[in-house]
Protein backbone atom coordinates (compact mmCIF):
# COMPACT_ATOMS: atom_id res chain seq x y z
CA UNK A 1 75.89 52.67 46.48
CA UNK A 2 75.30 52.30 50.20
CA UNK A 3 77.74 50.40 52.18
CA UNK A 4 77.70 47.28 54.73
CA UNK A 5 76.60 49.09 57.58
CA UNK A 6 72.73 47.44 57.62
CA UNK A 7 71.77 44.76 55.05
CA UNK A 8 74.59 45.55 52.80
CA UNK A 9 74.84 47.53 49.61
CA UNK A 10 72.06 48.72 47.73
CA UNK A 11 71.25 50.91 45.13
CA UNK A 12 68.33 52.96 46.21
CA UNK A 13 70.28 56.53 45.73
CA UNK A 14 71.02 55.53 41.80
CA UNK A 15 67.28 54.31 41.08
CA UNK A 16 65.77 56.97 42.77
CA UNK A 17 68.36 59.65 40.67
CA UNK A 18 67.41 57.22 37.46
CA UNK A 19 63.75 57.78 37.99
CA UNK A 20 64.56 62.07 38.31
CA UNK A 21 63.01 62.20 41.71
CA UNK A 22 63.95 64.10 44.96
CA UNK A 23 64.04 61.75 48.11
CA UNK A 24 61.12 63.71 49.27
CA UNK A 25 59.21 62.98 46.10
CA UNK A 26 60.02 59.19 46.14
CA UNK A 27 58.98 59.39 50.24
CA UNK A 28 55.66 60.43 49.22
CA UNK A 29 55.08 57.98 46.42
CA UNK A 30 55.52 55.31 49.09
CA UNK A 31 52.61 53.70 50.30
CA UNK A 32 52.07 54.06 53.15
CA UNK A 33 54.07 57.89 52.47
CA UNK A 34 57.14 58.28 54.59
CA UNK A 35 59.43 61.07 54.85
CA UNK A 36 62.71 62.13 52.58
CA UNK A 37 64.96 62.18 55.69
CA UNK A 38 63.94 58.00 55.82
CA UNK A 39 65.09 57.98 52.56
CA UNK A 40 68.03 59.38 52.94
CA UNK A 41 68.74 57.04 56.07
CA UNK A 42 67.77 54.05 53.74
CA UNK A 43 70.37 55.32 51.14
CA UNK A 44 73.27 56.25 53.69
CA UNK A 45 72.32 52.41 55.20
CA UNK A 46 72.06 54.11 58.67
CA UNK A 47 68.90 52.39 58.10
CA UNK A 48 68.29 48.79 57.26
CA UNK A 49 66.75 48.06 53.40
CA UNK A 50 64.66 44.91 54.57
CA UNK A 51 62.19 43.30 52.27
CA UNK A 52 59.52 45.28 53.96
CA UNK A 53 61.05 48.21 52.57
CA UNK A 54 62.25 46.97 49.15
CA UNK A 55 58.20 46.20 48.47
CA UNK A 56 57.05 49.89 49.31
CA UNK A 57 59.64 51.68 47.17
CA UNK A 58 59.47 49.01 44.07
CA UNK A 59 56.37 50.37 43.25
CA UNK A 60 57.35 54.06 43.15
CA UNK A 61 60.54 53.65 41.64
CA UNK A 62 58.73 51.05 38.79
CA UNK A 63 60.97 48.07 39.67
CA UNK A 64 61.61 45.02 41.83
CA UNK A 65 62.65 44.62 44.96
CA UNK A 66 65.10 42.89 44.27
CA UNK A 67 66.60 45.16 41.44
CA UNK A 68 67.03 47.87 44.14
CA UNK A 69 69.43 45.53 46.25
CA UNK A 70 70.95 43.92 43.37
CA UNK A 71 70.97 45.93 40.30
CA UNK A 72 72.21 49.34 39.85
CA UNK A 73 70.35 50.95 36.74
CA UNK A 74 72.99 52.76 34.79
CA UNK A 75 74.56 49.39 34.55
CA UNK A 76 71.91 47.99 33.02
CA UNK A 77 70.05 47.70 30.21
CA UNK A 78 67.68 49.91 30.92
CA UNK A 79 65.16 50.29 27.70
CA UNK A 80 62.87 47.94 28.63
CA UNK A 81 62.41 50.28 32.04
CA UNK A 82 62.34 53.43 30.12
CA UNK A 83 60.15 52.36 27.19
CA UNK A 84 57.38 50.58 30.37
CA UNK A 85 57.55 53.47 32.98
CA UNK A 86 54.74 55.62 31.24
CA UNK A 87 52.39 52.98 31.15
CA UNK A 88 48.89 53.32 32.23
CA UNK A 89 48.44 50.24 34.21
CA UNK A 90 45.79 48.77 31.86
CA UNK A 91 48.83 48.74 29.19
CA UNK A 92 51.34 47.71 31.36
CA UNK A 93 48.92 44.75 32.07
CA UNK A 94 48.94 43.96 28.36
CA UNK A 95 52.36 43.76 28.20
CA UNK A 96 53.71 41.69 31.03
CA UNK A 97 50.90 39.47 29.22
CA UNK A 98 52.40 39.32 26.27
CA UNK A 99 56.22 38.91 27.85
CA UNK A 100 54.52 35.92 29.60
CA UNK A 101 53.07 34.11 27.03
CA UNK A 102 56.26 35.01 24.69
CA UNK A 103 58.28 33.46 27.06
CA UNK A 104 55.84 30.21 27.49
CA UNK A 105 55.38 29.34 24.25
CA UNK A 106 57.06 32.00 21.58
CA UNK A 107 53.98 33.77 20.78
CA UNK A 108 51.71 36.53 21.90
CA UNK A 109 48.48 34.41 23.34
């Protein structure tokens, strides 16, 4: 985990190692692409993790913002992640469908 130095800790180094991807690989899955040595600033917190960065690299690392800052994901139960990362988009549509209406109302729609 990164330390204080800007923003405070994060845990951008452990999802990026969860997801099996090379800071270069996770720097071009962001979007717009940026570079691996960012990434590596990002993770050392010689860079700040602001919002506007939690929102590119969410996507690519199939989380939340948030989760990044907060959340480390060996710490975690992680199944849900694992068993959702695959997911066409289509699917994964049909599922956070489902989780919503489960949650509303205890059934699937």
């Amino acid at each position: 985990m990164a330390d204080d130095k800007n923003g405070g800790p994060n845990h951008l180094r452990a999802w990026r190692e969860f997801m099996k991807l090379t800071q270069e690989q996770l720097a071009n899955l962001c979007e717009p692409p940026t570079t691996g040595a960012v990434i590596s600033l990002l993770e050392e917190g010689e860079r700040g993790l602001s919002l506007k960065w939690l929102r590119r690299l969410a996507p690519a690392l199939k989380t939340r913002p948030g989760f990044i800052a907060e959340y480390d994901p060996k710490e975690v139960d992680t199944r849900t992640l694992e068993m959702i990362s695959d997911l066409a988009p289509a699917q994964l549509a049909k599922v956070e469908k489902f989780v919503v209406d489960y949650i509303k109302d205890g059934t699937n729609g």
